[in-house]
Protein backbone atom coordinates (compact mmCIF):
# COMPACT_ATOMS: atom_id res chain seq x y z
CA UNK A 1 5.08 8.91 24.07
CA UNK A 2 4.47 7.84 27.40
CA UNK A 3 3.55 4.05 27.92
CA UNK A 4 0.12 3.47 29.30
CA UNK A 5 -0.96 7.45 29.15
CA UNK A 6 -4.47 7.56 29.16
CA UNK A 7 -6.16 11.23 28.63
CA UNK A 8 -10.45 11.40 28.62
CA UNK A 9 -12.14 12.69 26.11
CA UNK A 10 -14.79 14.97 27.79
CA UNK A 11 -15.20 17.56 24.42
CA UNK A 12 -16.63 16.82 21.17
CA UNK A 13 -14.77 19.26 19.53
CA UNK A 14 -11.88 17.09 20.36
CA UNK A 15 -13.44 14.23 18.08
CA UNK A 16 -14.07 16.91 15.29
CA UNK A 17 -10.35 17.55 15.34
CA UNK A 18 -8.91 14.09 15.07
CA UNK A 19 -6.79 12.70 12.36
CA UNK A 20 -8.84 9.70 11.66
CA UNK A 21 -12.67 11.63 11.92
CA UNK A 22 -12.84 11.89 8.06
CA UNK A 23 -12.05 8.38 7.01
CA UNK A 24 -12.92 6.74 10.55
CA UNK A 25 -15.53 4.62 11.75
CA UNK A 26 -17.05 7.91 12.65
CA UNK A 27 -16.55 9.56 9.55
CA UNK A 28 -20.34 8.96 8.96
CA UNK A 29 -21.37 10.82 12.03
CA UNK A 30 -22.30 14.74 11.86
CA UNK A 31 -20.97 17.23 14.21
CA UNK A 32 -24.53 16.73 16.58
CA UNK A 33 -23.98 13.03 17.12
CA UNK A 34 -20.21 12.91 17.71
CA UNK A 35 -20.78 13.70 21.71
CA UNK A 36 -22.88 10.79 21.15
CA UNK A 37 -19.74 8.33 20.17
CA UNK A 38 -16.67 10.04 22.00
CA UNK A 39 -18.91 10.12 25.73
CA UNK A 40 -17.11 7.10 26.65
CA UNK A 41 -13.74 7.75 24.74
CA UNK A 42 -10.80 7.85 25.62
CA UNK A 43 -7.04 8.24 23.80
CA UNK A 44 -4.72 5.67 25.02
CA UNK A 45 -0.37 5.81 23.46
CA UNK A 46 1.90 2.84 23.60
CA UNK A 47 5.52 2.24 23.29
CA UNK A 48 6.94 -0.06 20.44
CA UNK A 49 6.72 -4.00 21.43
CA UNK A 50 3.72 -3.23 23.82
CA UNK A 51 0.70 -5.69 23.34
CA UNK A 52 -2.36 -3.78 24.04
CA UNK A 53 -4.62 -6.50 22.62
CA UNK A 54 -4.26 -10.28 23.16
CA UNK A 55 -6.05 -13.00 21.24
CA UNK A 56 -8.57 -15.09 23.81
CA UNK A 57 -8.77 -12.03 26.22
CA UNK A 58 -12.24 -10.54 26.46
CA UNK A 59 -13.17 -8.11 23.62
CA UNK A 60 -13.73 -4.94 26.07
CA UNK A 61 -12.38 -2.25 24.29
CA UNK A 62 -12.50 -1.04 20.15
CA UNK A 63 -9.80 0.60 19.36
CA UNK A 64 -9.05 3.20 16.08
CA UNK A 65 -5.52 3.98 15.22
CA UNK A 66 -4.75 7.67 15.26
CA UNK A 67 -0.77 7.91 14.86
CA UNK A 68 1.25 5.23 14.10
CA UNK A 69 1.01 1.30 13.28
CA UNK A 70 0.64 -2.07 15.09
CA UNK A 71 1.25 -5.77 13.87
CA UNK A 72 -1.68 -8.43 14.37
CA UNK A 73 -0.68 -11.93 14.14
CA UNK A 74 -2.29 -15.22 15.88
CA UNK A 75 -0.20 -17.90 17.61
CA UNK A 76 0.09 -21.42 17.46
CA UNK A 77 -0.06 -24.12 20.41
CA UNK A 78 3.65 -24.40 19.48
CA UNK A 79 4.66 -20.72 19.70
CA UNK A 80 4.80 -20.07 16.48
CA UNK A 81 2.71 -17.02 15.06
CA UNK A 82 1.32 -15.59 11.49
CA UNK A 83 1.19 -12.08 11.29
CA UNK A 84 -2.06 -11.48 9.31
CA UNK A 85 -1.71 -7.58 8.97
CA UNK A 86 -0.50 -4.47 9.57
CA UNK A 87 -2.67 -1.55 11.21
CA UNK A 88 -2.68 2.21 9.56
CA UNK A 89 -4.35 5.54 10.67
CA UNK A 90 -8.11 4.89 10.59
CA UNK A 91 -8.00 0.59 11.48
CA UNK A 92 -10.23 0.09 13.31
CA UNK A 93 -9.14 -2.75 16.23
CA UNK A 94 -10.94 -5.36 18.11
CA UNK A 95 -14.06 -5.93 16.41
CA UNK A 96 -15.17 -9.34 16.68
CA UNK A 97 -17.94 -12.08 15.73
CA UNK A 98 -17.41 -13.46 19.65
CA UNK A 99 -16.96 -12.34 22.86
CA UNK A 100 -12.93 -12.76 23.11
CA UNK A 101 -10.49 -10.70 20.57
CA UNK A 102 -9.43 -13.16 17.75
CA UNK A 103 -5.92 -11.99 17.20
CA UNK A 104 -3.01 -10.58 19.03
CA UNK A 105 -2.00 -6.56 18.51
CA UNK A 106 1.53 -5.46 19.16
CA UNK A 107 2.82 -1.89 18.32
CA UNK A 108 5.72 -1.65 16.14
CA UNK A 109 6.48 1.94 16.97
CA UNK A 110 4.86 4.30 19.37
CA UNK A 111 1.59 4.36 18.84
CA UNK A 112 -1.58 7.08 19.72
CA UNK A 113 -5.64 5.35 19.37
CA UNK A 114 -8.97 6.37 20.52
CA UNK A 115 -10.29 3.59 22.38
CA UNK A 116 -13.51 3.08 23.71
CA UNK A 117 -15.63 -0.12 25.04
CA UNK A 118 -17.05 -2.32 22.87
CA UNK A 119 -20.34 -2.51 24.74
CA UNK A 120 -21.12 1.33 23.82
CA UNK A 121 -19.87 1.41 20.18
CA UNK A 122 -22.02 -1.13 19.45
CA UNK A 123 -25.10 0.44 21.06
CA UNK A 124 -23.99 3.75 19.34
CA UNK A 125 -23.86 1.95 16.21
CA UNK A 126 -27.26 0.66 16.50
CA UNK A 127 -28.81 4.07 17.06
CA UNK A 128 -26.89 5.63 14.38
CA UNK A 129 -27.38 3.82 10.68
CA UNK A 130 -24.75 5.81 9.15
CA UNK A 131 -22.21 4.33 11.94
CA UNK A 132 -23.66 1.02 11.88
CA UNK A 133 -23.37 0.82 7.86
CA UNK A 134 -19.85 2.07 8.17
CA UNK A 135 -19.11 -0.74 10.89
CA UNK A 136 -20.53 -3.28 8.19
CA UNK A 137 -18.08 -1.66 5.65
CA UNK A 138 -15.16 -2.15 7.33
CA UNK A 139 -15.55 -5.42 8.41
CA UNK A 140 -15.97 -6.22 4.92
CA UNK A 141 -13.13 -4.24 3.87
CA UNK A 142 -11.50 -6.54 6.25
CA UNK A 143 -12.73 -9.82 5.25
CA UNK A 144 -11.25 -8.37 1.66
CA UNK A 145 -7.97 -7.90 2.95
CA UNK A 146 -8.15 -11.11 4.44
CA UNK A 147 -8.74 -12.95 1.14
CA UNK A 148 -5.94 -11.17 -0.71
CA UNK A 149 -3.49 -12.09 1.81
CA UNK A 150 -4.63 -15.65 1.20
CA UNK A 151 -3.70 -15.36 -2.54
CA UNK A 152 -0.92 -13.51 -1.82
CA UNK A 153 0.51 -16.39 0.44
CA UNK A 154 -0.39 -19.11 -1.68
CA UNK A 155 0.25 -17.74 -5.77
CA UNK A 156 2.98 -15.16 -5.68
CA UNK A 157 6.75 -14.97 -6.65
CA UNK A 158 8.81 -13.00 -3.78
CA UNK A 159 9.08 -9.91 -5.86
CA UNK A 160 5.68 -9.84 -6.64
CA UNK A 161 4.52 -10.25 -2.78
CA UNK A 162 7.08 -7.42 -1.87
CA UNK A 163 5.55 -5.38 -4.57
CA UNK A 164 2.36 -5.81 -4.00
CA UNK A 165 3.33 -4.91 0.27
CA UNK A 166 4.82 -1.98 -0.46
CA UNK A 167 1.55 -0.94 -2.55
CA UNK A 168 -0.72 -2.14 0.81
CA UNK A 169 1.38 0.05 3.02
CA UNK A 170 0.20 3.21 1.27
CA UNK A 171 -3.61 2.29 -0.31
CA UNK A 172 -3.90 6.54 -1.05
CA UNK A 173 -1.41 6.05 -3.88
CA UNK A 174 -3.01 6.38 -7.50
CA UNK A 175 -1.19 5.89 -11.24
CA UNK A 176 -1.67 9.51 -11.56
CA UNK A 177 0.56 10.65 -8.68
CA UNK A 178 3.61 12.32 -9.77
CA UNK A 179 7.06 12.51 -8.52
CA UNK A 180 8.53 10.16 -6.31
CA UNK A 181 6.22 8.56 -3.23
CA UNK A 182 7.71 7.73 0.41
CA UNK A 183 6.80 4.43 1.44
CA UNK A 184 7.30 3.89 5.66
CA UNK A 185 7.61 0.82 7.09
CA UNK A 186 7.95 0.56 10.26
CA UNK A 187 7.94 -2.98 11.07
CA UNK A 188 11.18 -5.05 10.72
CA UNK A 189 11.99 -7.30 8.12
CA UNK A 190 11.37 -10.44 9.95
CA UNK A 191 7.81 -8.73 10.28
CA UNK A 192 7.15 -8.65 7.09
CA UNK A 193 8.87 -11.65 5.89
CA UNK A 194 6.52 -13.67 8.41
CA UNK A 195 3.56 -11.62 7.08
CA UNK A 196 4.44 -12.42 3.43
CA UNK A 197 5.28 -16.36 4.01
CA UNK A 198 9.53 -15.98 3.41
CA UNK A 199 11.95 -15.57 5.43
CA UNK A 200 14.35 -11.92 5.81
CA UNK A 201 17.08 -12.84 3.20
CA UNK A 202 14.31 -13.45 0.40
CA UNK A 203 12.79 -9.88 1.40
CA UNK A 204 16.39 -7.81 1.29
CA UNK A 205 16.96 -9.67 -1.51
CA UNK A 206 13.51 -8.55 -3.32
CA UNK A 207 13.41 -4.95 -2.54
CA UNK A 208 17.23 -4.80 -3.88
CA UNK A 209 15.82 -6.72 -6.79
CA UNK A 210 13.01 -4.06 -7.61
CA UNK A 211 15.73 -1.30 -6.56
CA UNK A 212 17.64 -2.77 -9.60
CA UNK A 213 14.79 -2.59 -12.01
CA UNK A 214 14.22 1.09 -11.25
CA UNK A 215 10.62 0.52 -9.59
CA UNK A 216 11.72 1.40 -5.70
CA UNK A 217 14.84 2.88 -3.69
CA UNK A 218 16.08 1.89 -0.45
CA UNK A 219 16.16 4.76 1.99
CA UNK A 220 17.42 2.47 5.07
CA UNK A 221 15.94 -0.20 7.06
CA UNK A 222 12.53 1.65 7.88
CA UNK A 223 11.30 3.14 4.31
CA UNK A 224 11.61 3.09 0.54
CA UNK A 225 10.73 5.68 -2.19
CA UNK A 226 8.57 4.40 -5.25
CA UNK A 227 10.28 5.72 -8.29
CA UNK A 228 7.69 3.94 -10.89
CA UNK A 229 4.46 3.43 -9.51
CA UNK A 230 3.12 1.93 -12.93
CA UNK A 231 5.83 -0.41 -12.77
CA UNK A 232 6.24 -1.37 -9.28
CA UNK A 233 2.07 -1.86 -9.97
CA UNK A 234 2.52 -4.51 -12.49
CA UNK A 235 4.83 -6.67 -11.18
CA UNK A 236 2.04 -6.84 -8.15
CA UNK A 237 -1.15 -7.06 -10.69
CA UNK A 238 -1.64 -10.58 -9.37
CA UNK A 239 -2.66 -9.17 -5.79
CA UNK A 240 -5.71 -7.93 -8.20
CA UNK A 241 -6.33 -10.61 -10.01
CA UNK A 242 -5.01 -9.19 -12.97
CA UNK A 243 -2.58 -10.56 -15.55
CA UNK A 244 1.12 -10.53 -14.07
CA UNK A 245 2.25 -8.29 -17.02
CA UNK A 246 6.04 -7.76 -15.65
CA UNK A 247 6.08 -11.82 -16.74
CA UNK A 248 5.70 -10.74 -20.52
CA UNK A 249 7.60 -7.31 -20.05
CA UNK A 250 10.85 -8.19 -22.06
CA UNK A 251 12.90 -5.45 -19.18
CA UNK A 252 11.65 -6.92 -16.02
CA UNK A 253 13.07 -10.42 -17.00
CA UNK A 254 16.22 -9.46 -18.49
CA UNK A 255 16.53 -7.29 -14.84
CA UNK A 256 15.52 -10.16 -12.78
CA UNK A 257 17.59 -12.32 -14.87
CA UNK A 258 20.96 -10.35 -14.57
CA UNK A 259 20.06 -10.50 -10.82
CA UNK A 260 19.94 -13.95 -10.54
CA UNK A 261 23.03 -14.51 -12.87
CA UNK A 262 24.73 -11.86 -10.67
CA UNK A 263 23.57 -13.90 -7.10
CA UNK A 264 24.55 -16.85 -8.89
CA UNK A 265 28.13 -16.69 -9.40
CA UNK A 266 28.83 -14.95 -6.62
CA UNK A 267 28.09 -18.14 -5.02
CA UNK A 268 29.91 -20.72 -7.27
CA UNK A 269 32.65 -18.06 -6.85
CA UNK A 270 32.41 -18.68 -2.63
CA UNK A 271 31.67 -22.51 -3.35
CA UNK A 272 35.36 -22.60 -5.53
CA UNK A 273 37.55 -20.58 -3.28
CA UNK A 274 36.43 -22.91 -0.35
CA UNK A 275 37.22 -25.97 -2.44
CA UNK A 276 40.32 -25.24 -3.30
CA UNK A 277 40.93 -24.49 0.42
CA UNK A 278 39.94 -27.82 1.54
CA UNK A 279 41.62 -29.23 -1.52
CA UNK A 280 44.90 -27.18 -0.77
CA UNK A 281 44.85 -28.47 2.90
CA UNK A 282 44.47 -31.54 2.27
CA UNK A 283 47.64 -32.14 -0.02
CA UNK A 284 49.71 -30.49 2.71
CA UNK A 285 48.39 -32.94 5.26
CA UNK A 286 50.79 -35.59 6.50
């Protein structure tokens, strides 16, 4: 993709053919009121690390995510940031209480949106209910999303918050599904460690922890495949509010156990070899 390549969206049938018109904010509109939203559309690509939306500037453009993802995270005085999400096909991007965007939106690969101003989706949305209502619904789905990552950051072991990631980055996965299930991600490990409240180490060391207990495996940096779904789904029950069963499941602490053991004494191991360096260069020492 090109960085900055805008194309205008003069055709409704354009809208009709979209990847995100089913599950959308428009996926409430018929076929006679689409001109109505995508008049004033346009579809806008980015490069990876481009900021396309920047917390305090004015909110003058929605945005919906066609191909690819984005990171949204706010910053502190000090420079620090949280990164409070990660974007999918369909997110919606920039809607706001205010008249300035509340958070900061950074592609983490090359990414292709519809984006159109504010000003009209709104005014679209109040002449269309079924828009309007599905407005309302995402903004709750959001505020949702928003109180699980709150839990998630304040009552969860590391395996359980990389478990119950992995499950966020792909929402159309059910019990039922069979066979093995590709999981992307995208974003780098110090992205998600900053999204999850750890640091990098604790999130290799996590995903090679659930590797070990035959839920996930590691494909490389930028995916993993879910090998037990019902397992990988019960060590992240607590993201529910369900009982954590993998802390009563007799396997997933022997597992995590052996990993720890294993971690362990590779360790002391490191720890005693560099003693008796220091201990053998010191009796040689004039």
């Amino acid at each position: 993709m090109h960085a900055n390549y805008v194309t205008s969206l003069k055709r409704a049938h354009t809208c009709g053919g979209c990847a995100a018109r089913v599950s959308g904010i428009c996926g409430g509109a018929t076929d006679q009121e689409l001109p109505r939203i995508g008049g004033a559309a346009a579809i806008v690509e980015f490069q990876r690390g481009k900021t396309f939306i920047r917390e305090g500037d004015a909110a003058t453009f929605l945005y919906i995510v066609i191909l690819g993802s984005a990171k949204l995270y706010k910053a502190l005085p000090d420079g620090r940031r949280q990164i409070i999400g990660f974007t999918q096909a369909t997110t919606l991007l920039g809607l706001t209480g205010g008249k300035t965007y509340d958070v900061t939106a950074e592609a983490v690969e090359d990414i292709q949106m519809c984006r159109m101003p504010s000003a009209h989706l709104h005014l679209v949305a109040s002449e269309l209910s079924a828009m309007g209502l599905r407005m309302l619904s995402l903004a709750m789905a959001d505020l949702g999303r928003a109180q699980d990552h709150a839990l998630l950051l304040g009552r969860k072991t590391a395996a359980e918050k990389v478990a119950s990631f992995l499950l966020l980055q792909a929402p159309e996965l059910s019990s039922k599904s069979a066979g093995p299930l590709e999981v992307r991600l995208p974003m780098t490990r110090m992205d998600i460690a900053d999204y999850l409240g750890t640091t990098p180490e604790t999130i290799s060391r996590s995903l090679w922890a659930l590797d070990r207990l035959g839920a996930i495996t590691i494909t490389g940096a930028k995916g993993v495949i879910i090998r037990d779904l019902a397992r990988l789904e019960t060590i992240a029950h607590a993201l529910f509010g369900k009982p954590v069963a993998a802390r009563t499941d007799v396997t997933f602490r022997v597992a995590s156990a052996s990993v720890i053991r294993s971690k362990t004494w590779q360790r002391n191991r490191a720890r005693n070899r560099w003693g008796a360096h220091l201990r053998s260069k010191l009796r040689s020492a004039p």
